[in-house]
Protein backbone atom coordinates (compact mmCIF):
# COMPACT_ATOMS: atom_id res chain seq x y z
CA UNK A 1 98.69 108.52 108.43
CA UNK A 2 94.98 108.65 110.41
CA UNK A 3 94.93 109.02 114.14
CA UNK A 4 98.51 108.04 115.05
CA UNK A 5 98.70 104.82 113.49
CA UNK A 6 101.81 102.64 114.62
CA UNK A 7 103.40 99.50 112.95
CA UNK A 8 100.39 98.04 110.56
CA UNK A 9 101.66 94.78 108.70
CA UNK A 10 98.82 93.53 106.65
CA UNK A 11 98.14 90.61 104.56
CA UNK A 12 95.59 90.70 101.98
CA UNK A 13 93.99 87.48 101.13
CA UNK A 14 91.21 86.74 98.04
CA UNK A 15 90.41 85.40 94.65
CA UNK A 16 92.08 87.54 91.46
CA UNK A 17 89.16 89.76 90.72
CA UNK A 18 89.06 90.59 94.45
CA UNK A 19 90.54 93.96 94.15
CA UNK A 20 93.88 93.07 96.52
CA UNK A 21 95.87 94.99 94.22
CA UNK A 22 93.63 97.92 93.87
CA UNK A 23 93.19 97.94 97.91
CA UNK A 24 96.56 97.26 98.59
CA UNK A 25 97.74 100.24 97.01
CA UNK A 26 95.18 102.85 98.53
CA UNK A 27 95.80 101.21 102.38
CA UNK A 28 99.45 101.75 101.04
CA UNK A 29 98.71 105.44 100.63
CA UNK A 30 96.65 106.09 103.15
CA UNK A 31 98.82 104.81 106.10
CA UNK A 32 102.31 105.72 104.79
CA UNK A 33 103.22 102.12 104.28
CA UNK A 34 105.00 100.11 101.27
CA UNK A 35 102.71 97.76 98.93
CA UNK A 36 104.67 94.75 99.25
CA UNK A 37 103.29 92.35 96.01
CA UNK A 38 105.37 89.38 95.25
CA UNK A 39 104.37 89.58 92.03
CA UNK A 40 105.38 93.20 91.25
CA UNK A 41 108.77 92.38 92.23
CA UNK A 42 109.78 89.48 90.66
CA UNK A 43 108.74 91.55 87.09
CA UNK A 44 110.45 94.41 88.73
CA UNK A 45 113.87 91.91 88.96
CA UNK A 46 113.65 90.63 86.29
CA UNK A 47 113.21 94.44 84.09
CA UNK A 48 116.17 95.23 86.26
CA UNK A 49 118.03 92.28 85.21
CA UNK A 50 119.21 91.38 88.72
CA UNK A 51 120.61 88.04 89.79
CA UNK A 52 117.28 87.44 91.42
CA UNK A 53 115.58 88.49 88.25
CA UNK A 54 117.66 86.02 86.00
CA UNK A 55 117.38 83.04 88.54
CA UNK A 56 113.41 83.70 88.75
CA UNK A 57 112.93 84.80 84.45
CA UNK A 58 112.61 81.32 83.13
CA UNK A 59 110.52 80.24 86.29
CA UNK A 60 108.21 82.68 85.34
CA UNK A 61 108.41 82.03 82.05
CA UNK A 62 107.15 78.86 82.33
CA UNK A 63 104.18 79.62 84.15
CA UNK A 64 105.77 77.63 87.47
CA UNK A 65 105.50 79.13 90.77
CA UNK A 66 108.79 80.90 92.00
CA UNK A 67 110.23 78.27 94.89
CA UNK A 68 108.99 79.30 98.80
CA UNK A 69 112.87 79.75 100.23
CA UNK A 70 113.44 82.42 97.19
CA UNK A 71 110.12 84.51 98.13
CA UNK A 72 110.72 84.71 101.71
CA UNK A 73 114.31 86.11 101.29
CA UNK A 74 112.98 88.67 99.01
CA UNK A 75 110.13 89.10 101.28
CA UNK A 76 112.26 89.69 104.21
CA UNK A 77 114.78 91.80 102.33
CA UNK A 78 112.15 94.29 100.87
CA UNK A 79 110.67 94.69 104.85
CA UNK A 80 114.42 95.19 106.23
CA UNK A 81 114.11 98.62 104.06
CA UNK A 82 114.18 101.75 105.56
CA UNK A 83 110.35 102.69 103.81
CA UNK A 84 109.00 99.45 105.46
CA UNK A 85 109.75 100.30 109.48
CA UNK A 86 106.35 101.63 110.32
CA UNK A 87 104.51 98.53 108.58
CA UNK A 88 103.57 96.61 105.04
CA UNK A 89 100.54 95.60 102.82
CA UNK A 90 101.97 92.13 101.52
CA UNK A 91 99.65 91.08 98.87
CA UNK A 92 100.15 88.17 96.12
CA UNK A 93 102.12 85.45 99.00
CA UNK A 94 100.96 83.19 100.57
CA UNK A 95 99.00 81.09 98.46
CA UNK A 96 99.59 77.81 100.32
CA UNK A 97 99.49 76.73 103.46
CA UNK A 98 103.15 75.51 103.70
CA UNK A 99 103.84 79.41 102.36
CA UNK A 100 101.79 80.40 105.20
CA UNK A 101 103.85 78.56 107.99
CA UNK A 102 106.89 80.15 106.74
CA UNK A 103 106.12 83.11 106.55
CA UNK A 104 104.52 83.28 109.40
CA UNK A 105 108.00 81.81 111.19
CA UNK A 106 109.81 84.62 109.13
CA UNK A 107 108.05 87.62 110.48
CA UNK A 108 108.27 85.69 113.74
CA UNK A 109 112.65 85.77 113.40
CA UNK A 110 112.08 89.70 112.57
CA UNK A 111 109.89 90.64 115.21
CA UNK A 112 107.23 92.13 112.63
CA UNK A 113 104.44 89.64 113.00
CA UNK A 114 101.01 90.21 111.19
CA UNK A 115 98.45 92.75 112.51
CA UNK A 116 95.52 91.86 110.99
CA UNK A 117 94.80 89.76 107.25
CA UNK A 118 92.24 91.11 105.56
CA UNK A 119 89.83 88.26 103.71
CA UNK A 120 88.23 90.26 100.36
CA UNK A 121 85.08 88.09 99.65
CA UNK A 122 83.61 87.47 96.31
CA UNK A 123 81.27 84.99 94.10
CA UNK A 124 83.23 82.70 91.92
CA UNK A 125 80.63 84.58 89.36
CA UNK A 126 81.27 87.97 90.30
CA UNK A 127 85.37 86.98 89.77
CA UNK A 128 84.90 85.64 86.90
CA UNK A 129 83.09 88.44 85.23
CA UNK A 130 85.35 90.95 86.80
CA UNK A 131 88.69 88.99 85.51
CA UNK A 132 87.06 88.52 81.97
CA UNK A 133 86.35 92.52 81.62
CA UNK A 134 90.19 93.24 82.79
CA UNK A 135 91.06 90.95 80.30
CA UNK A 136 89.45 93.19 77.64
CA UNK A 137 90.38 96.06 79.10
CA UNK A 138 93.77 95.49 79.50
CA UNK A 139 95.01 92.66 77.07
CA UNK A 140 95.94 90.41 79.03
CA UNK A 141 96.74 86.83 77.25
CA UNK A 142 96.55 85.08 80.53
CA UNK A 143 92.70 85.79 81.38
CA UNK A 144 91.51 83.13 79.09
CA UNK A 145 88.65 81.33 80.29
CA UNK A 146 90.42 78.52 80.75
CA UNK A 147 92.87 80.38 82.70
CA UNK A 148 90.35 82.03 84.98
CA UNK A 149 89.22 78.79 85.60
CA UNK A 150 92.06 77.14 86.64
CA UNK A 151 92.55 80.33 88.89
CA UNK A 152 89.99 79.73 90.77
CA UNK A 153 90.49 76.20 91.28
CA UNK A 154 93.94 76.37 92.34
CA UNK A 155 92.51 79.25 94.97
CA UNK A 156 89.70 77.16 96.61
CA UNK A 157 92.18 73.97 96.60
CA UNK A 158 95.38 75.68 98.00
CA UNK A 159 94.22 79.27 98.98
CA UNK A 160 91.25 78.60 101.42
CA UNK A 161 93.37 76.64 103.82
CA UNK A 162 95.21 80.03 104.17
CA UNK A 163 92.10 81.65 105.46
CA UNK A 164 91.08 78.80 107.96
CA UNK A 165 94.93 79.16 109.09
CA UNK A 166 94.81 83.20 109.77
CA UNK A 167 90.94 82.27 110.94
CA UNK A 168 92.33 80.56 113.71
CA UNK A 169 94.47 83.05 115.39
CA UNK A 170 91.53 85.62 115.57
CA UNK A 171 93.19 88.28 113.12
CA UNK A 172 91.24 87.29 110.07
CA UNK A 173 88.51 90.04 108.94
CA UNK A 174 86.28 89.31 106.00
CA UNK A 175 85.63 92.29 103.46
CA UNK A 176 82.24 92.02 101.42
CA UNK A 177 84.34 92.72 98.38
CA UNK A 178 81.79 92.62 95.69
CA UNK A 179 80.54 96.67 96.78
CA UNK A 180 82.55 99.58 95.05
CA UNK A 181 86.18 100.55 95.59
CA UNK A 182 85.39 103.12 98.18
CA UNK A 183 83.03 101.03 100.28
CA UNK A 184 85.45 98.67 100.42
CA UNK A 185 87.91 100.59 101.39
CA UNK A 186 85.86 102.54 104.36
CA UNK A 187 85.00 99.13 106.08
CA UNK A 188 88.70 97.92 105.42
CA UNK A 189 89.64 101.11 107.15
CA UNK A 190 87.28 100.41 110.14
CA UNK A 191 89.28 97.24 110.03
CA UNK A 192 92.31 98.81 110.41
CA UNK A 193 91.26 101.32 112.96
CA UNK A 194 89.74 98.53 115.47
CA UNK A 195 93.21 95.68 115.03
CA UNK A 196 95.23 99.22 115.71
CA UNK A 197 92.52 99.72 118.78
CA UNK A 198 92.89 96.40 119.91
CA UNK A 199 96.99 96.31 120.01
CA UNK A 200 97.32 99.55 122.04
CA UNK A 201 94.96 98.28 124.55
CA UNK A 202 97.34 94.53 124.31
């Protein structure tokens, strides 16, 4: 964990293509911290065949978005384990702003609120090419065009509002995300280094 490093909770914010996931993971690593994705969990449940995972399966299924209340219980379950007492990367939640006020009000009951949200900036362009190419790579039926497109509409409708939200209580950091993994990685960690700065001196 660099330099002493106390109680990080992050929040990464951008468009799929952004590299949240990728990013996520290597902050995860780096700082000794869980990767807490929304998205990884409810597949996890549902694999697991939990009750969660059978309430949440035909959700899913259907392409509908699991309701708010049931992904801030799970949220605030997964951060009441033992791995997440030193800090989280929550990527994949919130996507709205109404998900934003409650979880914002959640962390707030806990006592873990956010320590910095990381924006990863890209071109609608650059997204799109990057989301068709994982689609190739990887298979995936759901990175149609059509699919990417709606994507990105449903970000810039519901998603931005998010970022003007976290903008306003001067914990927001933008991330040229269009560079390599590493580069964006070393100025996320400069990121990290200055909101961990900034809350010793507080």
């Amino acid at each position: 964990m660099p330099s002493g490093i106390s109680r990080m909770n992050v929040l990464l914010l951008g468009p799929q293509g952004s590299g949240k996931g990728t990013q996520a993971a290597k902050i995860a690593e780096a700082y000794g911290i869980p990767h807490v994705s929304t998205g990884d969990m409810f597949r996890a449940a549902v694999a697991a065949g939990t009750e969660l995972g059978r309430r949440v399966e035909p959700i899913l299924a259907s392409g509908q978005l699991v309701p708010d209340e049931i992904t801030i219980a799970l949220i605030r379950e997964r951060l009441a384990q033992e791995d997440a007492s030193e800090g989280f990367v929550l990527d994949g939640f919130p996507r709205n702003l109404a998900q934003a006020e409650a979880l914002d009000e959640m962390l707030r009951e806990i006592g873990r609120p956010l320590s910095i949200v990381l924006l990863l900036e890209l071109d609608d362009e650059i997204c799109r090419e990057r989301m068709r190419k994982r689609a190739e790579l990887e298979g995936r039926a759901d990175d149609t065009p059509e699919a990417i497109e709606r994507r990105l509409e449903i970000y810039h409708r519901d998603t931005e509002p998010v970022v003007e939200h976290y903008l306003a209580t001067g914990r927001l950091v933008k991330v040229h995300a269009e560079r390599t993994i590493p580069e964006v990685f070393a100025e996320i960690g400069q990121a990290l280094e200055a909101a961990r700065e900034r809350e010793v001196a507080s």
